[in-house]
C-alpha atoms as a PDB file:
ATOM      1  CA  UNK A   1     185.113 -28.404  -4.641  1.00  0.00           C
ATOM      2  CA  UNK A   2     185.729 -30.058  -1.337  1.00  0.00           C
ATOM      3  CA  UNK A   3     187.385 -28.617   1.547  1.00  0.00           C
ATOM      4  CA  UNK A   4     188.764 -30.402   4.672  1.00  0.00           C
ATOM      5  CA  UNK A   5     190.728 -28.683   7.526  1.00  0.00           C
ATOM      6  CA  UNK A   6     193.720 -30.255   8.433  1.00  0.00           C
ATOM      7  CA  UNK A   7     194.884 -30.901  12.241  1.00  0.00           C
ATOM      8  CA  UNK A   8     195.240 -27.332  12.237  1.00  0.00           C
ATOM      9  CA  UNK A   9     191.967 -25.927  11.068  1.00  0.00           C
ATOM     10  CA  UNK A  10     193.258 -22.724   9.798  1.00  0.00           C
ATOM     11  CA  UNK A  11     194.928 -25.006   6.523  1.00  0.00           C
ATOM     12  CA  UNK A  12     192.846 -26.568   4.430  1.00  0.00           C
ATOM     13  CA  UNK A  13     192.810 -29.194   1.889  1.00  0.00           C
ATOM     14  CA  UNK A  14     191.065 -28.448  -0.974  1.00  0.00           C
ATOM     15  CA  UNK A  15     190.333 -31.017  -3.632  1.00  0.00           C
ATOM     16  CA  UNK A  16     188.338 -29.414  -6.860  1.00  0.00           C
ATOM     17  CA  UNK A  17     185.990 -31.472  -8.735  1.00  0.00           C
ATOM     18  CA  UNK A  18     187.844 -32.968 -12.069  1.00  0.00           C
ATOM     19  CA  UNK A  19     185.879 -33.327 -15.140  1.00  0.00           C
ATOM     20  CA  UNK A  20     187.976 -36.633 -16.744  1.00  0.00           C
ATOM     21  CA  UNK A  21     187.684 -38.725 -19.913  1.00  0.00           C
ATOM     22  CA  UNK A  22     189.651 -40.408 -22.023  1.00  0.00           C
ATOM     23  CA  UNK A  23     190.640 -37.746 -24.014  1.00  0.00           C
ATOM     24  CA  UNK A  24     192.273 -35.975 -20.228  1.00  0.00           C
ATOM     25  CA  UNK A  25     190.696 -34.333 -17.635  1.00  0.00           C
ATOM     26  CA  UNK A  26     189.189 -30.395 -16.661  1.00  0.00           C
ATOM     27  CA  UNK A  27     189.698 -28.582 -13.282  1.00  0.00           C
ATOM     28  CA  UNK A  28     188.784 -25.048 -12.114  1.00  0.00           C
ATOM     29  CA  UNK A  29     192.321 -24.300 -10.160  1.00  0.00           C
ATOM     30  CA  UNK A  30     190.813 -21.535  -8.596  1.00  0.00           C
ATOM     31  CA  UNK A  31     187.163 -20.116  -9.124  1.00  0.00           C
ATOM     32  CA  UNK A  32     187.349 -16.599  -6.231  1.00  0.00           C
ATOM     33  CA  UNK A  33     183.305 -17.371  -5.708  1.00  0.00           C
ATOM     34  CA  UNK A  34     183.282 -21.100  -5.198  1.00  0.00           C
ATOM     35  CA  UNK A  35     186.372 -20.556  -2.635  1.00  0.00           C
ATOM     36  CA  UNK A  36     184.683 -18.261  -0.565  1.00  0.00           C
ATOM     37  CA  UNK A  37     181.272 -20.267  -0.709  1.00  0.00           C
ATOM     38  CA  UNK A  38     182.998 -23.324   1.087  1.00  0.00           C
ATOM     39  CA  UNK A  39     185.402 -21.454   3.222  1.00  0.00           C
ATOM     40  CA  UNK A  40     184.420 -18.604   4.226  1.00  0.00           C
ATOM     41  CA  UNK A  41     187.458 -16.765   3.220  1.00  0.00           C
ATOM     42  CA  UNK A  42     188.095 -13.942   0.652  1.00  0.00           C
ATOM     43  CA  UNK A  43     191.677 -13.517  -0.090  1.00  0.00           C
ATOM     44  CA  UNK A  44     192.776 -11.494  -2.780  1.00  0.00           C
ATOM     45  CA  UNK A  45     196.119 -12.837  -4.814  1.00  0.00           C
ATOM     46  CA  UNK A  46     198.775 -10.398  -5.815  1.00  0.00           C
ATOM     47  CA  UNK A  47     201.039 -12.761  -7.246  1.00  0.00           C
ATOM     48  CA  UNK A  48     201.289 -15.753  -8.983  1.00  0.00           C
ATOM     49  CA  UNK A  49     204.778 -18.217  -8.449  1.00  0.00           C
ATOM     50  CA  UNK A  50     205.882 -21.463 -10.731  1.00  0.00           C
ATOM     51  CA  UNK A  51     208.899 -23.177  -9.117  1.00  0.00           C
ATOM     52  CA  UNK A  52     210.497 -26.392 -10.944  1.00  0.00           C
ATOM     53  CA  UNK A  53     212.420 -28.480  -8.335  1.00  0.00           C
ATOM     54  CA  UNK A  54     214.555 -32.074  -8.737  1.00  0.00           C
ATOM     55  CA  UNK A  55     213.818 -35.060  -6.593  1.00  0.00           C
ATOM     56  CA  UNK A  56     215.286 -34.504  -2.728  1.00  0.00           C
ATOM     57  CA  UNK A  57     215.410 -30.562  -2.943  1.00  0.00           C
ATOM     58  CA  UNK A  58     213.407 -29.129   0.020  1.00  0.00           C
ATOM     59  CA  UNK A  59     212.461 -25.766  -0.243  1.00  0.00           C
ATOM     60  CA  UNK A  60     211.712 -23.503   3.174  1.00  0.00           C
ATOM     61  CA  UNK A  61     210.623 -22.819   5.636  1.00  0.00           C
ATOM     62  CA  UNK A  62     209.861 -19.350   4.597  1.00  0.00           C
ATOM     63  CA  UNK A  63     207.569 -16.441   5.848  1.00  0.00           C
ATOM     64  CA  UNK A  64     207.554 -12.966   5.580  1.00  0.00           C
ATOM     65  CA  UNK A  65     206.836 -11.208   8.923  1.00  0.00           C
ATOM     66  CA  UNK A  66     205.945  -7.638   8.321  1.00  0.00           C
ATOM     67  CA  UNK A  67     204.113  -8.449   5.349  1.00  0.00           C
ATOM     68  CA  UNK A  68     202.217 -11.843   5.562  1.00  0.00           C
ATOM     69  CA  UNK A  69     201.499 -14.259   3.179  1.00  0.00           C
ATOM     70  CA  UNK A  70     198.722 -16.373   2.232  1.00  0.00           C
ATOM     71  CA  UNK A  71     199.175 -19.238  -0.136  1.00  0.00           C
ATOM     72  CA  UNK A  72     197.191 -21.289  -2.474  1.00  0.00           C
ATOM     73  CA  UNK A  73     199.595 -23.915  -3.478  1.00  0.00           C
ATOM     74  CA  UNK A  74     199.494 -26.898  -5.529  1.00  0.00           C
ATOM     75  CA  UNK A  75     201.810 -29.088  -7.853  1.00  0.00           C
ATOM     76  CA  UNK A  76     200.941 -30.013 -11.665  1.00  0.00           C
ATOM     77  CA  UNK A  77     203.592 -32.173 -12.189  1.00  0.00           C
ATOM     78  CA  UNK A  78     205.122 -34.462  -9.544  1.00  0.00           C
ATOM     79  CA  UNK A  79     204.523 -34.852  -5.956  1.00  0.00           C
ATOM     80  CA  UNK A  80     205.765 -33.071  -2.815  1.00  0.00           C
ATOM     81  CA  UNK A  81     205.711 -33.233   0.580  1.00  0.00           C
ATOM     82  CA  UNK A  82     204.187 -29.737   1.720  1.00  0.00           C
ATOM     83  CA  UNK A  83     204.708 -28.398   5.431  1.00  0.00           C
ATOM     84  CA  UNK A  84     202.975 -25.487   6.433  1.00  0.00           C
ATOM     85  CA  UNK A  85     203.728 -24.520  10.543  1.00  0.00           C
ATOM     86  CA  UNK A  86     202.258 -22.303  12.732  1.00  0.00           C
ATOM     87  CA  UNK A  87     204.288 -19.065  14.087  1.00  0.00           C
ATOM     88  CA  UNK A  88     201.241 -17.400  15.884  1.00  0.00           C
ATOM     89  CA  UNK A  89     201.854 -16.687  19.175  1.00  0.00           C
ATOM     90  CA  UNK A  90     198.112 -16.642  19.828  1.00  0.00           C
ATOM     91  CA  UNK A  91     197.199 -19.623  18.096  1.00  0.00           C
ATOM     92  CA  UNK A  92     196.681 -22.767  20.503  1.00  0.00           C
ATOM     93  CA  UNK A  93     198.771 -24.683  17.910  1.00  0.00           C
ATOM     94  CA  UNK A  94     201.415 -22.306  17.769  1.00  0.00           C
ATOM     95  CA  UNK A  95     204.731 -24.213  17.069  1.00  0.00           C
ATOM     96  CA  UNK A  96     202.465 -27.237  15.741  1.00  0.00           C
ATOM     97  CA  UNK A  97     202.830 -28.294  11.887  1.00  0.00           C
ATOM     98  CA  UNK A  98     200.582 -30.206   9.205  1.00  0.00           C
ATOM     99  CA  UNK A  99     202.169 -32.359   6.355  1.00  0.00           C
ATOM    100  CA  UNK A 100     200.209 -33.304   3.182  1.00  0.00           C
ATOM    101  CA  UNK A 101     201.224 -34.484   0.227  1.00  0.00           C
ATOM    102  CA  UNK A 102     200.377 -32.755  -3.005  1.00  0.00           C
ATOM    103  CA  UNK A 103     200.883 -34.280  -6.636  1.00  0.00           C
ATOM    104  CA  UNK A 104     199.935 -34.397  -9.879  1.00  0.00           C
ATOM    105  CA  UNK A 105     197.675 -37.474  -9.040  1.00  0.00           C
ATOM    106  CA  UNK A 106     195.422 -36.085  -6.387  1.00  0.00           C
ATOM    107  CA  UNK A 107     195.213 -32.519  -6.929  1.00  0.00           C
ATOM    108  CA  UNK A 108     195.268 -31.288  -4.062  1.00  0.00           C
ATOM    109  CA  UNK A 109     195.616 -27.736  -2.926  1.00  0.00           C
ATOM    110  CA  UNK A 110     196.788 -26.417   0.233  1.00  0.00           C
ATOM    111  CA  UNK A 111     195.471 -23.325   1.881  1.00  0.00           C
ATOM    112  CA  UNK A 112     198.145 -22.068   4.060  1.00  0.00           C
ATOM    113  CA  UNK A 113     197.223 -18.712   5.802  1.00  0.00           C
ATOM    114  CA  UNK A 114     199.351 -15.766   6.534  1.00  0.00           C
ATOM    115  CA  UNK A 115     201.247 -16.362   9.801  1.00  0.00           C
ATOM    116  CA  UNK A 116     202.508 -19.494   8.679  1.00  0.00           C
ATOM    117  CA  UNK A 117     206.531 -20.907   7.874  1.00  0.00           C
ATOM    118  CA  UNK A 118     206.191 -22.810   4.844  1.00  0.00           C
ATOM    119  CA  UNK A 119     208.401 -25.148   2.978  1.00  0.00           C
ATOM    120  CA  UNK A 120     208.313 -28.564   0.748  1.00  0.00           C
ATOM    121  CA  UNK A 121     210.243 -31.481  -0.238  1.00  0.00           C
ATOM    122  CA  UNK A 122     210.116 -32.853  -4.071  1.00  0.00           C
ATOM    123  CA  UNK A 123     209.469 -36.805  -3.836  1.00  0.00           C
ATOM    124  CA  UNK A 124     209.300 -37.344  -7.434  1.00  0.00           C
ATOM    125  CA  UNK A 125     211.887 -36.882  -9.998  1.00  0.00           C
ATOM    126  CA  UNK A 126     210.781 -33.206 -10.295  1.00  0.00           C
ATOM    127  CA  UNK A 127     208.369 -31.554  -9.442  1.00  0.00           C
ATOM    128  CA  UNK A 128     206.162 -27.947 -10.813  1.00  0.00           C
ATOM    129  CA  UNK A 129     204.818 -26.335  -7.711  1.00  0.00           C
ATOM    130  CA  UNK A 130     202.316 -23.606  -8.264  1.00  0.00           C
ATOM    131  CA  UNK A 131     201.283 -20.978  -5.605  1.00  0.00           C
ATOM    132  CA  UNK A 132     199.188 -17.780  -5.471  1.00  0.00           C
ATOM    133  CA  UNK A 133     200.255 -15.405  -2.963  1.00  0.00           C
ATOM    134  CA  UNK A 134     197.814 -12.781  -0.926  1.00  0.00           C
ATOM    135  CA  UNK A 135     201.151 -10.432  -0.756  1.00  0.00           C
ATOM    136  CA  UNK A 136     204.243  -9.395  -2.761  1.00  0.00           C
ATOM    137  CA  UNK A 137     207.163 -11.248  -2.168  1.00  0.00           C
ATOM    138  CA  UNK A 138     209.190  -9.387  -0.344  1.00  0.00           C
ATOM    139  CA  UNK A 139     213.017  -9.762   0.087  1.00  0.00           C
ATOM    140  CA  UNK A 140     213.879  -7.788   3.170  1.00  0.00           C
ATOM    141  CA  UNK A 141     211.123  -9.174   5.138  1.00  0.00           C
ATOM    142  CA  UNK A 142     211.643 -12.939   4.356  1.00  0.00           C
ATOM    143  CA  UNK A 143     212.704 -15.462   7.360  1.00  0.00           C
ATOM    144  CA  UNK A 144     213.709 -18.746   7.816  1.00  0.00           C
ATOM    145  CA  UNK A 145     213.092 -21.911   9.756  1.00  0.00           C
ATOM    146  CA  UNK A 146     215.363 -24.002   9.601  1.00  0.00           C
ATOM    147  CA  UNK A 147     214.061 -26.933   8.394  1.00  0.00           C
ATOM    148  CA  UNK A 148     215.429 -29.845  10.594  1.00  0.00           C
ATOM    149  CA  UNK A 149     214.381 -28.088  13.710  1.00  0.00           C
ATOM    150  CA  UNK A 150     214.166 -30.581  16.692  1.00  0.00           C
ATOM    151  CA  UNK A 151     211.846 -28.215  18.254  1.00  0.00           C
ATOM    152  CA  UNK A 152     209.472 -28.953  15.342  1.00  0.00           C
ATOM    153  CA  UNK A 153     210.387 -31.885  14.425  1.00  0.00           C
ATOM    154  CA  UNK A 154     208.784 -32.678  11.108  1.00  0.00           C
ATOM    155  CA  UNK A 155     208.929 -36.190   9.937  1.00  0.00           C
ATOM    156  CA  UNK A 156     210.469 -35.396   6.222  1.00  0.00           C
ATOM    157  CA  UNK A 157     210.821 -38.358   4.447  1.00  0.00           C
ATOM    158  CA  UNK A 158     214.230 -38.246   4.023  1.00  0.00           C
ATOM    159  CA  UNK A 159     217.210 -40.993   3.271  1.00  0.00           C
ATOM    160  CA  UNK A 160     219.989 -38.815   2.759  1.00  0.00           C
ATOM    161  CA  UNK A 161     220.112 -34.654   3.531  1.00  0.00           C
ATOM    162  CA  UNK A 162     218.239 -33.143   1.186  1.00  0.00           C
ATOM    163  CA  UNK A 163     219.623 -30.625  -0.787  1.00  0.00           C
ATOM    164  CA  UNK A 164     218.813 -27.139   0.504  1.00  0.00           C
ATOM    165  CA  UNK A 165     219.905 -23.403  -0.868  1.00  0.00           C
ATOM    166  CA  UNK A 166     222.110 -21.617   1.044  1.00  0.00           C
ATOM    167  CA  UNK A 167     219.739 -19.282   2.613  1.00  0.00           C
ATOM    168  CA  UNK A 168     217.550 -22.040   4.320  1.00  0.00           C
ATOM    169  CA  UNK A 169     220.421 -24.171   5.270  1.00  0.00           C
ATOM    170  CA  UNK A 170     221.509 -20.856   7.320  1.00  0.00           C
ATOM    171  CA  UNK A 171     217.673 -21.204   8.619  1.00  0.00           C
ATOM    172  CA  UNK A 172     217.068 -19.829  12.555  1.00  0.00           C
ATOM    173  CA  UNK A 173     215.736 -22.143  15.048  1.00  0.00           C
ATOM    174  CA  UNK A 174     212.161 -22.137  15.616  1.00  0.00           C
ATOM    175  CA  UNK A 175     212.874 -21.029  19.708  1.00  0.00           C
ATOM    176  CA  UNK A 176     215.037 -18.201  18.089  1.00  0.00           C
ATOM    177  CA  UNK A 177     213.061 -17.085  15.167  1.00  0.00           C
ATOM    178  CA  UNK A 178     210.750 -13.924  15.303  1.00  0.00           C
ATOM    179  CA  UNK A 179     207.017 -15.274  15.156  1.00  0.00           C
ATOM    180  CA  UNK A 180     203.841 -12.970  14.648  1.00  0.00           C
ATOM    181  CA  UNK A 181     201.550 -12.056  17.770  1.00  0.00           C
END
């Protein structure tokens, strides 16, 4: 497994090692030991998420406030544009964001830690996205970025508005939204 921080140190790539042949190919997804031995972290998973999503849908930019999540994410069929962005008021790149894209080619993960806003958009016909979570989801205590902030300003790469559920097209402005300490 390799591991590379991101412009924001705190997420990290990580890239397992793929066993292929011509009959297919063998991953590990997630091996708790090997994890810890190249990050240094420990998180324990509660939950386990499978979301199916059609070309231009962009999902987030969620967090949960009270009750912070940590995410393990990756996609196993398709390819997405994944935003994680960082609403620590004590980080030094509080406010900042990292883009990567994750498919079903490179198998990439994305470590995105608690006290992050995080959302994707599908770039493929569809896309299965796959994420462990370090915390229940938790209804009451979800937020929402909205996802065009210009305070942000993410470079999504859009042609035409994406489609977006009701509840993140009602997102709160980054200035306005409640971050953690």
């Amino acid at each position: 497994m390799r591991v590379t921080p991101t412009a924001i140190p705190d997420v990290l790539i990580i890239e397992p090692k793929v066993h292929g042949d011509a009959r297919g190919f063998f991953y590990e997804s997630y091996n708790q030991k090997d994890f810890t031995a190249v990050t240094g972290l420990m998180p324990q998973f509660v939950q386990d998420n499978h979301s199916r999503s059609a070309k231009h849908i962009l999902r987030g930019l969620h967090y949960q406030l009270t009750k912070p999540q940590g995410k393990l994410v990756r996609v196993v069929r398709g390819a997405v544009l994944d935003v994680a962005v960082d609403i620590r008021k004590s980080s030094p790149h509080f406010g900042k964001h990292v883009s990567v894209e994750l498919s079903e080619d490179n198998q990439r993960q994305l470590w995105v830690p608690p006290g992050f806003a995080h959302g994707f958009l599908t770039l493929s016909d569809s896309a299965d996205f796959l994420y462990k979570t370090t915390e229940y989801y938790a209804p009451e205590d979800e937020h929402c970025l909205l996802w065009n902030d210009a305070t942000l300003a993410i470079q999504w790469p859009l042609q035409d508005t994406p489609l977006v559920s009701a509840r993140d097209s009602n997102g709160v402005s980054f200035a306005s939204a409640p971050s953690f300490k």
